[in-house]
C-alpha atoms as a PDB file:
ATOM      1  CA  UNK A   1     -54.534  70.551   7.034  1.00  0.00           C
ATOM      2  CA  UNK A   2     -55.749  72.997   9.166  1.00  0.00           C
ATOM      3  CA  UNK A   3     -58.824  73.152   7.183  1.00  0.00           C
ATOM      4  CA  UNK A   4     -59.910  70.069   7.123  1.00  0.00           C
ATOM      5  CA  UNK A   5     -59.231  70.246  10.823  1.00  0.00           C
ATOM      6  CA  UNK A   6     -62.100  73.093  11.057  1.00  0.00           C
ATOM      7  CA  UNK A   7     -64.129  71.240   8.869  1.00  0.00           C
ATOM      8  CA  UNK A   8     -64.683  68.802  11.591  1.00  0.00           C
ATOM      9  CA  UNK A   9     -65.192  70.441  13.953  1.00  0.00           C
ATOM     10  CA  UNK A  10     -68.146  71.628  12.695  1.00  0.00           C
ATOM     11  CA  UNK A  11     -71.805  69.960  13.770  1.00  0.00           C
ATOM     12  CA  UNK A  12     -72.649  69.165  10.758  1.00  0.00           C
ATOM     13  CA  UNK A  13     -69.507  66.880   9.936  1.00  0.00           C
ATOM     14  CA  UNK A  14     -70.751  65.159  13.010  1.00  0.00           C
ATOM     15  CA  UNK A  15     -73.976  64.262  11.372  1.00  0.00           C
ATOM     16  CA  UNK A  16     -72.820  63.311   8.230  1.00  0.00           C
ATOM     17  CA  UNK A  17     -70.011  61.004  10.190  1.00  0.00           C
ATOM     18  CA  UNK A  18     -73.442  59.405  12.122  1.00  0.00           C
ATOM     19  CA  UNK A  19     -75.256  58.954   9.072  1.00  0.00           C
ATOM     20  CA  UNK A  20     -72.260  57.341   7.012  1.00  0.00           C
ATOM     21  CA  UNK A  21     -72.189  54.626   9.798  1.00  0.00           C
ATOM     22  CA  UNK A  22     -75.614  53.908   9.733  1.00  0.00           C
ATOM     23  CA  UNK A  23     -75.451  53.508   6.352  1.00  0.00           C
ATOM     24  CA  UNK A  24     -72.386  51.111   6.514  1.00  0.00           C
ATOM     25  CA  UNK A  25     -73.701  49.365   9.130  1.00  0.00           C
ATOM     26  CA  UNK A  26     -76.957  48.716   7.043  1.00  0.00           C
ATOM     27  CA  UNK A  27     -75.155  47.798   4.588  1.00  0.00           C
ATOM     28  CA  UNK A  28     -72.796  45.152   5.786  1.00  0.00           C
ATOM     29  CA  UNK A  29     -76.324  43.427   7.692  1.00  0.00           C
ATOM     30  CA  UNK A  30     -77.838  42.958   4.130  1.00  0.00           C
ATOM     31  CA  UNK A  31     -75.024  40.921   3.082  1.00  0.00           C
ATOM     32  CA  UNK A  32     -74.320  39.275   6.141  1.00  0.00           C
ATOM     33  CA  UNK A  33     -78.606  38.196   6.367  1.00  0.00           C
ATOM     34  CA  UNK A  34     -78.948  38.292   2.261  1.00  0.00           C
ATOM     35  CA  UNK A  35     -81.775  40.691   2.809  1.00  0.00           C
ATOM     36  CA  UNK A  36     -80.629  42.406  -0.297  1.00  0.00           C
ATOM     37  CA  UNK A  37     -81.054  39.866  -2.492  1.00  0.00           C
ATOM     38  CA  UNK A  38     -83.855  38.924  -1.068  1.00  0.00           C
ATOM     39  CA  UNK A  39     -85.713  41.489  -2.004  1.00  0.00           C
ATOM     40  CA  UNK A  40     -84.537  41.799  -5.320  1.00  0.00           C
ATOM     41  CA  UNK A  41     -85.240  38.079  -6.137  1.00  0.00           C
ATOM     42  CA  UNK A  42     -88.324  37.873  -4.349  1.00  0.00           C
ATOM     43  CA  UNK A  43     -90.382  37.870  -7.032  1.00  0.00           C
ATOM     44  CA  UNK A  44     -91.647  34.753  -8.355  1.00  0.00           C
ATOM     45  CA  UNK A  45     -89.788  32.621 -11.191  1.00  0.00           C
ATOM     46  CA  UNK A  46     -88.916  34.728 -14.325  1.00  0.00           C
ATOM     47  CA  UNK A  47     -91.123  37.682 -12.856  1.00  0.00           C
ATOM     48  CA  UNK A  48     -91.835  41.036 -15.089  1.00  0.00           C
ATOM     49  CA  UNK A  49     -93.776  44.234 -15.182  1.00  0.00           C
ATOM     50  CA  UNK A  50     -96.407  42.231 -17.136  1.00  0.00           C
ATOM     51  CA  UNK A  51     -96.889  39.805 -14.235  1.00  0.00           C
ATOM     52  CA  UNK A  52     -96.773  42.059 -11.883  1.00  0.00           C
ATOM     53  CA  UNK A  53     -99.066  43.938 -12.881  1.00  0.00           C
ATOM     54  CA  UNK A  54    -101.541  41.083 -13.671  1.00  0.00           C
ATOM     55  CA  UNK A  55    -100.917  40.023 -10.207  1.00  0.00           C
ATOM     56  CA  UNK A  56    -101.801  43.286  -9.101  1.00  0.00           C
ATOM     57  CA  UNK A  57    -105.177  43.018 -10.685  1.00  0.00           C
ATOM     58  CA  UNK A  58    -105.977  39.708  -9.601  1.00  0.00           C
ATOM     59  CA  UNK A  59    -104.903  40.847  -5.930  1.00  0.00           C
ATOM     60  CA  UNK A  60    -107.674  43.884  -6.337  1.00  0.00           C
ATOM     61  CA  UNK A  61    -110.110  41.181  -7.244  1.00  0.00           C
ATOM     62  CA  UNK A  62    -109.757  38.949  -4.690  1.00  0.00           C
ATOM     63  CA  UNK A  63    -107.905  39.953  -2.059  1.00  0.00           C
ATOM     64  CA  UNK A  64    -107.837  43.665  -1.416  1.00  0.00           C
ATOM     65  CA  UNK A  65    -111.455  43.231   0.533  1.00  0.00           C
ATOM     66  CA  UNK A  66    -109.603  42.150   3.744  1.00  0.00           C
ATOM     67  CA  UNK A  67    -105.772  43.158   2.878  1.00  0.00           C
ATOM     68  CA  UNK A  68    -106.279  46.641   1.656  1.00  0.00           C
ATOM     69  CA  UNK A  69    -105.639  47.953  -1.919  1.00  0.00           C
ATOM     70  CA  UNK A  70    -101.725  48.733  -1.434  1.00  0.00           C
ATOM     71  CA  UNK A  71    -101.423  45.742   1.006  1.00  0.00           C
ATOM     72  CA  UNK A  72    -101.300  47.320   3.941  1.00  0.00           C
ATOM     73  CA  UNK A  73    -103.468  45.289   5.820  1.00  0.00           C
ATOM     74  CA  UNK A  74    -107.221  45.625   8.086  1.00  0.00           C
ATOM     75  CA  UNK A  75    -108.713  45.116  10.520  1.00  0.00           C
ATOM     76  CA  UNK A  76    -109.413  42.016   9.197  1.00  0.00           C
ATOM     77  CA  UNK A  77    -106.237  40.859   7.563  1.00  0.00           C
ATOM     78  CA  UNK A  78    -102.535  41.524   8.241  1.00  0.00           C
ATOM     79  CA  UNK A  79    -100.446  43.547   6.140  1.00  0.00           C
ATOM     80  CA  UNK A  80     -98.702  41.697   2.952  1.00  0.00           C
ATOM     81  CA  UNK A  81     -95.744  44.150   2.567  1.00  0.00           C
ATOM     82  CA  UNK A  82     -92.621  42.157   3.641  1.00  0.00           C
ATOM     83  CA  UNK A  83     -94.593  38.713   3.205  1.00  0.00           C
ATOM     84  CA  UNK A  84     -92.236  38.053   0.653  1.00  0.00           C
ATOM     85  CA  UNK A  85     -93.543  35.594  -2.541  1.00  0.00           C
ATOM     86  CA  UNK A  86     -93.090  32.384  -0.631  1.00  0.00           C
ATOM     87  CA  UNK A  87     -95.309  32.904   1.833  1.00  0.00           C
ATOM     88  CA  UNK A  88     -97.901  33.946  -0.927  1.00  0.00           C
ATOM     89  CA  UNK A  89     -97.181  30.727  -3.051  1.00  0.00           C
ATOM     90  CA  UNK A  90     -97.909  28.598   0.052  1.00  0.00           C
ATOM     91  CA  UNK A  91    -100.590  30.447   1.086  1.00  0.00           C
ATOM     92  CA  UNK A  92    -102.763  30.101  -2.442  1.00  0.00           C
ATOM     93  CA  UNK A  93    -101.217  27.015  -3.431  1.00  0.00           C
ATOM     94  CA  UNK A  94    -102.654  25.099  -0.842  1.00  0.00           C
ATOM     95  CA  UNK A  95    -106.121  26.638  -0.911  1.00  0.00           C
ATOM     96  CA  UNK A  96    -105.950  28.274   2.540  1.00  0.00           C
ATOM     97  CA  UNK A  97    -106.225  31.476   0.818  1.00  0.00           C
ATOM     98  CA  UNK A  98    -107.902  33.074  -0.225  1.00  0.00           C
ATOM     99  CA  UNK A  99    -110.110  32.914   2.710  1.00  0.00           C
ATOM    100  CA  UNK A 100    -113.557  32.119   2.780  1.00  0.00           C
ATOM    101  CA  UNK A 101    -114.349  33.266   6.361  1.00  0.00           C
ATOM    102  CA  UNK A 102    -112.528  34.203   9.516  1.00  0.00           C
ATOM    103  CA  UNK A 103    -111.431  31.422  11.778  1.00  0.00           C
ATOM    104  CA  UNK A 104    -108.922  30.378  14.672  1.00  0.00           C
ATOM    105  CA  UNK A 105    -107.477  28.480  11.288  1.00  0.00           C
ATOM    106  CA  UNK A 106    -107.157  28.538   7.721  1.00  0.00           C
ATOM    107  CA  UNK A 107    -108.202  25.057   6.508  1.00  0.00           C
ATOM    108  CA  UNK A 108    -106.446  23.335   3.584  1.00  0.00           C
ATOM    109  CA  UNK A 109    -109.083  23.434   0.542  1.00  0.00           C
ATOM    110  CA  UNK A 110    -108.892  22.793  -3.337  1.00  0.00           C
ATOM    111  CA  UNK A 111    -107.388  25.620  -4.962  1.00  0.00           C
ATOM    112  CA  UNK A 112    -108.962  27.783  -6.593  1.00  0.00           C
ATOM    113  CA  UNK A 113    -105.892  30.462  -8.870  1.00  0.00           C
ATOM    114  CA  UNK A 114    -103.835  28.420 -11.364  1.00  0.00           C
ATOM    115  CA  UNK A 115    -100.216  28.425 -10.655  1.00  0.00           C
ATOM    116  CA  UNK A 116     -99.254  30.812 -13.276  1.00  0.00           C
ATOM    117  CA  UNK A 117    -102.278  33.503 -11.463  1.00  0.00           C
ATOM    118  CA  UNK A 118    -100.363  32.323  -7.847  1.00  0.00           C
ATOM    119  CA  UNK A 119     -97.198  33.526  -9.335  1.00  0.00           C
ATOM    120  CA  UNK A 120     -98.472  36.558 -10.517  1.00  0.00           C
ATOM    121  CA  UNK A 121     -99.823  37.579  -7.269  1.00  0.00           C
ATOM    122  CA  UNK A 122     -97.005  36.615  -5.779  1.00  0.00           C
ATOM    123  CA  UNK A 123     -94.947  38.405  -8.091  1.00  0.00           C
ATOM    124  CA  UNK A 124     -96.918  41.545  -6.808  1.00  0.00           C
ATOM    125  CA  UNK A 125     -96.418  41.492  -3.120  1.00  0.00           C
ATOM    126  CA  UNK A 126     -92.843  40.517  -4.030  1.00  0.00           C
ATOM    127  CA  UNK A 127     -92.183  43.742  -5.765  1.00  0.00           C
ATOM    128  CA  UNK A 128     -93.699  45.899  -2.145  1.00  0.00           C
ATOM    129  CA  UNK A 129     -90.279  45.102  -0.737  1.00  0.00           C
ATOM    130  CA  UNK A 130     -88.726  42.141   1.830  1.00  0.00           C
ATOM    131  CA  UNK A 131     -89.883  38.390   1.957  1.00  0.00           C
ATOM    132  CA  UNK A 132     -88.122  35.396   1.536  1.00  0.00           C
ATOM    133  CA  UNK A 133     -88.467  34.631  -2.858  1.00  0.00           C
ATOM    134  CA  UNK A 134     -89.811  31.361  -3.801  1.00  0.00           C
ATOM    135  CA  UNK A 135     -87.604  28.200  -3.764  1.00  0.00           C
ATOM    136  CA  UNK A 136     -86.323  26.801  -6.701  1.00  0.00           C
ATOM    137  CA  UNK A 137     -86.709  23.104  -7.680  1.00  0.00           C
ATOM    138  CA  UNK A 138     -83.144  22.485  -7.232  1.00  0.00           C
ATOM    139  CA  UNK A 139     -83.512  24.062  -3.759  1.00  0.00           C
ATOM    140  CA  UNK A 140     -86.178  21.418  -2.628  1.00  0.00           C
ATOM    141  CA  UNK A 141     -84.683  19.021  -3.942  1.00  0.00           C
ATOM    142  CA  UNK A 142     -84.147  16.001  -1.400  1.00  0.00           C
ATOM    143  CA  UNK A 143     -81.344  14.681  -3.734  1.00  0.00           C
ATOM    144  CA  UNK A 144     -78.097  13.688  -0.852  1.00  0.00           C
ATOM    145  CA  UNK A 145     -80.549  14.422   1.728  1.00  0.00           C
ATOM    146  CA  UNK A 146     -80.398  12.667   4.733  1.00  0.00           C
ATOM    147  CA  UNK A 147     -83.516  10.812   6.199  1.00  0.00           C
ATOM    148  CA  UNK A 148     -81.985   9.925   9.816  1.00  0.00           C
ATOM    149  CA  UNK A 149     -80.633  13.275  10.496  1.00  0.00           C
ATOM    150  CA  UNK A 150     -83.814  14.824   9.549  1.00  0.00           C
ATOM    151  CA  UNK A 151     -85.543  12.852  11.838  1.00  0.00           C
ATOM    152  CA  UNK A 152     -83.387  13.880  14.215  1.00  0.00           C
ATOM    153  CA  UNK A 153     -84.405  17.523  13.504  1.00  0.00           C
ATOM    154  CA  UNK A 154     -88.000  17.068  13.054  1.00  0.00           C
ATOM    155  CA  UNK A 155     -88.135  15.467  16.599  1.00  0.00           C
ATOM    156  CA  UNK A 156     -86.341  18.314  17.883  1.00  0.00           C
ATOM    157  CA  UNK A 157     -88.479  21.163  15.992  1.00  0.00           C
ATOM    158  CA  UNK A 158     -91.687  19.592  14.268  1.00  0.00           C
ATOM    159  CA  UNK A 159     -92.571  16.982  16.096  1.00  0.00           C
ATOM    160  CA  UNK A 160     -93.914  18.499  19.425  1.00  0.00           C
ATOM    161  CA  UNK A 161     -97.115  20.132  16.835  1.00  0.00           C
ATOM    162  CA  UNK A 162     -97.323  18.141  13.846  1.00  0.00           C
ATOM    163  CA  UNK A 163     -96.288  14.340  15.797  1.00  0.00           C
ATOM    164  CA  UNK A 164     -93.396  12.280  15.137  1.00  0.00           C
ATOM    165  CA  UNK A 165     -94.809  11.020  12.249  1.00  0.00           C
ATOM    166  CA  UNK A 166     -96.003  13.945  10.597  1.00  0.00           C
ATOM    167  CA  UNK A 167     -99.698  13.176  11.439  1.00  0.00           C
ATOM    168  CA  UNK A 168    -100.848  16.763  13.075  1.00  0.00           C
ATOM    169  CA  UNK A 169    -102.372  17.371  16.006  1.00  0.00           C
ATOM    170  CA  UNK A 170    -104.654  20.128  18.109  1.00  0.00           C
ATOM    171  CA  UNK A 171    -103.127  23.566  19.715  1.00  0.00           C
ATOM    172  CA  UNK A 172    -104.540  25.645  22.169  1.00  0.00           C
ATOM    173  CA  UNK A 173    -107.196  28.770  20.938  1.00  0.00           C
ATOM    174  CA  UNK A 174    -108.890  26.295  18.228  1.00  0.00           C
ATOM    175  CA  UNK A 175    -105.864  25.955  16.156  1.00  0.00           C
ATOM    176  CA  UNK A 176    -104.141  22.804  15.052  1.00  0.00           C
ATOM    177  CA  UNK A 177    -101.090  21.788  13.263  1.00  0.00           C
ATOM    178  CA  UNK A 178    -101.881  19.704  10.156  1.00  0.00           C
ATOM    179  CA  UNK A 179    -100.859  16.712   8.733  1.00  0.00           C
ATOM    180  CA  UNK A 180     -97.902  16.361   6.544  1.00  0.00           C
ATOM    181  CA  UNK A 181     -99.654  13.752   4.013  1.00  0.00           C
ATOM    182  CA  UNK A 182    -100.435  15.912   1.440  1.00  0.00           C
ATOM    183  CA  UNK A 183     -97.987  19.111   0.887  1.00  0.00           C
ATOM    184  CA  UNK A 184     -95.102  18.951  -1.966  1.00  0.00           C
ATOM    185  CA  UNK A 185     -91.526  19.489  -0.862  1.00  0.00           C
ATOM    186  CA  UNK A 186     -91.969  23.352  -1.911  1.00  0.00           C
ATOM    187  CA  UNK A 187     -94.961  23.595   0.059  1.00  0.00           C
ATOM    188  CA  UNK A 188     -93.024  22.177   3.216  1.00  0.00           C
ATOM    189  CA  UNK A 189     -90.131  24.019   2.374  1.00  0.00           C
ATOM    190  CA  UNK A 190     -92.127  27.361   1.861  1.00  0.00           C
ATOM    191  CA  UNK A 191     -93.487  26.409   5.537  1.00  0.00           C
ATOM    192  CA  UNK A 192     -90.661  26.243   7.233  1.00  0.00           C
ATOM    193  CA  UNK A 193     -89.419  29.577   5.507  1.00  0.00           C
ATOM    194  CA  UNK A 194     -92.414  31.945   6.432  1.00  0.00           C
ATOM    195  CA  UNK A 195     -94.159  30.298   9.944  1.00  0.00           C
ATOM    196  CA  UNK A 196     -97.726  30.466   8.325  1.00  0.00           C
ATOM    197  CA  UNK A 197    -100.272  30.051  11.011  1.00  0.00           C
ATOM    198  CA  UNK A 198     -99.322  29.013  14.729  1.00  0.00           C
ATOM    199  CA  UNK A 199     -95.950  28.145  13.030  1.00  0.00           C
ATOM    200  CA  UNK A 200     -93.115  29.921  14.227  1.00  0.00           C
ATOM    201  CA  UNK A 201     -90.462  31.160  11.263  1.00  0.00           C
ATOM    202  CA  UNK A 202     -87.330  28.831  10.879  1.00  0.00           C
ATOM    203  CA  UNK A 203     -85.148  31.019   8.635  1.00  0.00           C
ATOM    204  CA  UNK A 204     -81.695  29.413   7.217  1.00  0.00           C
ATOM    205  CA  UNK A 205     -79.914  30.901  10.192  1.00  0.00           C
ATOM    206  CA  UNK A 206     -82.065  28.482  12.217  1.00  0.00           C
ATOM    207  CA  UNK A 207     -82.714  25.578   9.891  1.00  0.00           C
ATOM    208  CA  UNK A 208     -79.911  25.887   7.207  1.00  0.00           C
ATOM    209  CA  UNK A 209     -81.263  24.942   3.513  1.00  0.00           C
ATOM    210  CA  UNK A 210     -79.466  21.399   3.720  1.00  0.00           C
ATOM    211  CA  UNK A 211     -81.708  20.621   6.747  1.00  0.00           C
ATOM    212  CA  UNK A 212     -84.566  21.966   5.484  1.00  0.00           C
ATOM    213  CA  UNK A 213     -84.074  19.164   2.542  1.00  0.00           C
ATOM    214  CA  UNK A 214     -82.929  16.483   5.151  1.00  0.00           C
ATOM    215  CA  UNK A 215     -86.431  17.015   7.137  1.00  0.00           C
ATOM    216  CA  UNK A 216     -87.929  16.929   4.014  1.00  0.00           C
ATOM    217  CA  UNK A 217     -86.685  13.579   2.980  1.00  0.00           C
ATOM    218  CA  UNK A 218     -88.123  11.960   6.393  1.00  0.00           C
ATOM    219  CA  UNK A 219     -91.515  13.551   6.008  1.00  0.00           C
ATOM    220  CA  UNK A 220     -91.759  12.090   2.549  1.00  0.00           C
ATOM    221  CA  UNK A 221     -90.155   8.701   4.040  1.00  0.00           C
ATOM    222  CA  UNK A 222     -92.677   8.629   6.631  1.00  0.00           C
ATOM    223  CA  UNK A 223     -95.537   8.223   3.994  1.00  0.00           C
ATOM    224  CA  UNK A 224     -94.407   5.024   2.535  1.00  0.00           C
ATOM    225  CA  UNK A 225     -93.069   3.658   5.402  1.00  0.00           C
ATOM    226  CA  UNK A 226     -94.829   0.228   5.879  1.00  0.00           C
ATOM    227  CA  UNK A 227     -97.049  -0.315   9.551  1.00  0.00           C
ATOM    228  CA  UNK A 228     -95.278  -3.659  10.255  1.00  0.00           C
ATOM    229  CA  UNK A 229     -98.088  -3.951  13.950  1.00  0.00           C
ATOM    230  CA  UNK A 230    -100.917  -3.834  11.615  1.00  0.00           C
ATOM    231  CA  UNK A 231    -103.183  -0.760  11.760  1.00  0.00           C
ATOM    232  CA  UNK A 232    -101.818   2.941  11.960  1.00  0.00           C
ATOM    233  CA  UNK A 233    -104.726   4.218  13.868  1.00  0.00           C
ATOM    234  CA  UNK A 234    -103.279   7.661  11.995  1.00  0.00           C
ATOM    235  CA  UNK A 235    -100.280   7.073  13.826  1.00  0.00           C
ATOM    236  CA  UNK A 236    -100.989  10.137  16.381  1.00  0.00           C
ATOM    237  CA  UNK A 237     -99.592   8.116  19.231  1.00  0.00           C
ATOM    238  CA  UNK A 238    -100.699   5.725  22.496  1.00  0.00           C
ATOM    239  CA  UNK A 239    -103.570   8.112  23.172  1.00  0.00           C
ATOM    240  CA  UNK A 240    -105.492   6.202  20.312  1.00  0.00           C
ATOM    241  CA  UNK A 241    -104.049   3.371  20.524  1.00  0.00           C
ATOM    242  CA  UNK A 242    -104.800   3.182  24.595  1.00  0.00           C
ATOM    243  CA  UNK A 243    -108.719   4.223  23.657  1.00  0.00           C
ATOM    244  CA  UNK A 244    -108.832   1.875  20.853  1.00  0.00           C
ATOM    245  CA  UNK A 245    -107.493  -1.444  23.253  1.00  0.00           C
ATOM    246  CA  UNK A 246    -109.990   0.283  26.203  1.00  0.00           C
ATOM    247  CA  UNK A 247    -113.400   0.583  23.962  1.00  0.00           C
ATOM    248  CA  UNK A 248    -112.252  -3.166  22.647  1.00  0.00           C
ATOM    249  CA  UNK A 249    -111.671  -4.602  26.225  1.00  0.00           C
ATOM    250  CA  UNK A 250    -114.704  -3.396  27.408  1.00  0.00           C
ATOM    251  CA  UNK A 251    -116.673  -4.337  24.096  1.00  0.00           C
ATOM    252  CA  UNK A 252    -115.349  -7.450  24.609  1.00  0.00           C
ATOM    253  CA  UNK A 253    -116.465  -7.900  28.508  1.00  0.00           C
ATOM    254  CA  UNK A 254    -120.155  -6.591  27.294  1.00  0.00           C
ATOM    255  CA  UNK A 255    -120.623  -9.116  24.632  1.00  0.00           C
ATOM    256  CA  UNK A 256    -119.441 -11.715  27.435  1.00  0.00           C
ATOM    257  CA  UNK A 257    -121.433 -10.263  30.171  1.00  0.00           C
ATOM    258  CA  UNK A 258    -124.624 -10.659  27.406  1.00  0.00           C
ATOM    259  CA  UNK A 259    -123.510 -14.046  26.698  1.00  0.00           C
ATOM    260  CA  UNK A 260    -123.217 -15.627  29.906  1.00  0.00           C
ATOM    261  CA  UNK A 261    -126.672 -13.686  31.312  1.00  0.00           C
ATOM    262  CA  UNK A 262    -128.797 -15.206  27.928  1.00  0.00           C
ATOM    263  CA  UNK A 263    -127.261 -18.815  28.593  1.00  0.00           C
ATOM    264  CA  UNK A 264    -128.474 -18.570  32.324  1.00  0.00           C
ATOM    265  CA  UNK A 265    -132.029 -17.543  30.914  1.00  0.00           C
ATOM    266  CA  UNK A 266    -132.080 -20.529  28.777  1.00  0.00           C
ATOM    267  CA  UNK A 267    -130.948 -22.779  31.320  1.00  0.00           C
ATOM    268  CA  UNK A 268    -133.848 -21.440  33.647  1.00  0.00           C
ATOM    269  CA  UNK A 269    -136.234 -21.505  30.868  1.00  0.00           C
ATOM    270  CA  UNK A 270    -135.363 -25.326  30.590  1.00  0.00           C
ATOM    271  CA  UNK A 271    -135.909 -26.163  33.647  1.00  0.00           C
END
């Protein structure tokens, strides 16, 4: 025993003992935040070398001008390693990428890869390492979900950006949160996951995957959801409705105020 006793004693025994509990502690946070399997299942559905590869081509095409060949980012762009495949799918999927010029916002526009080129690309980035993989259909799924509750939790996390109905709105710098008529439950989903934009990152510590479904099933409730006073006016609130009921009040006291002067005339005129 005694020379096991020297053994530690020695410096070098005290590294290794440092380094072995980094490790372990690195360890035991991938399982506990799934950031292992993450990145091994980041890739997009059914992913290979082929894909990958194919998305690495298309990515050299069309998006290495303002990413960087491995990536890594510009001046222009951010860097893609870590993105994870999600946040590409979303990205592409709803035309904001790839970008046609610089702006405060990327605006929603027809899209312009086919899904099975999306996935490819995504597949790419995916393989750099990190990123949350895309959902699956039975993880979207609003199946159970519950409509009040995620009402609740829209109030409480969307609603302050994108208004309690899900119609958007304007931020501050030029930017705006936009309207939740048009994106599929992945696309939503894939939002929430990755904070694209102004939005901030609601990972399933914050937003478990249930809830993510349950908000889900009130933003797709909220679209045929009948408008029992008559018009929406979009539904963005008393602001319009208050500047709708002034400009027809005051419409209303011009047309009166013309009325009453061209009867006067004609009752002059008469006489």
């Amino acid at each position: 025993m005694s020379w096991i006793t020297a053994r530690r004693r020695r410096p070098v025994a005290g590294y290794a003992a440092v380094l072995l509990g980094l490790v372990t502690i690195g360890a035991i946070y991938a399982a506990v935040t799934g950031l292992g399997s993450g990145i091994a299942s980041a890739a997009s559905p059914q992913a290979s070398q082929q894909q990958i590869n194919e998305g690495k081509r298309l990515f050299a095409v069309s998006c290495s001008s303002c990413h960087g060949l491995g990536a890594q980012g510009t001046s222009r762009a951010p860097s893609l390693i870590g993105a994870g495949a999600a946040a590409v799918d979303f990205q592409m999927s709803t035309g904001r990428m790839p970008l046609k010029q610089i702006d405060a916002e990327a605006p929603e526009k027809p899209v312009t890869f086919s899904q099975q080129q999306i996935y490819a690309i995504a597949s790419y980035i995916a393989s750099l390492g990190g990123g949350p993989a895309i959902p699956s259909d039975a993880e979207v799924s609003t199946k159970g979900a519950d409509p009040a509750l995620g009402a609740q939790l829209f109030d409480a996390n969307c609603a302050q950006c994108h208004n309690f109905a899900g119609a958007g709105g304007a931020l501050t710098g030029g930017k705006y949160a936009p309207p939740l008529t048009n994106p599929t439950k992945r696309q939503i989903y894939e939002a929430m996951l990755t904070g694209p934009e102004a939005m901030p990152v609601f990972g399933n510590h914050t937003i478990t995957p249930q809830e993510k479904r349950d908000i889900i099933a009130y933003v797709l409730q909220t679209r045929s959801e009948p408008n029992p006073g008559g018009f929406s006016l979009g539904r963005v609130g008393p602001i319009t409705e208050g500047l709708v009921a002034w400009l027809g009040g005051i419409g209303a006291l011009v047309f009166a105020a013309m009325w009453i002067t061209a009867k006067r005339r004609e009752e002059r005129t008469e006489r």
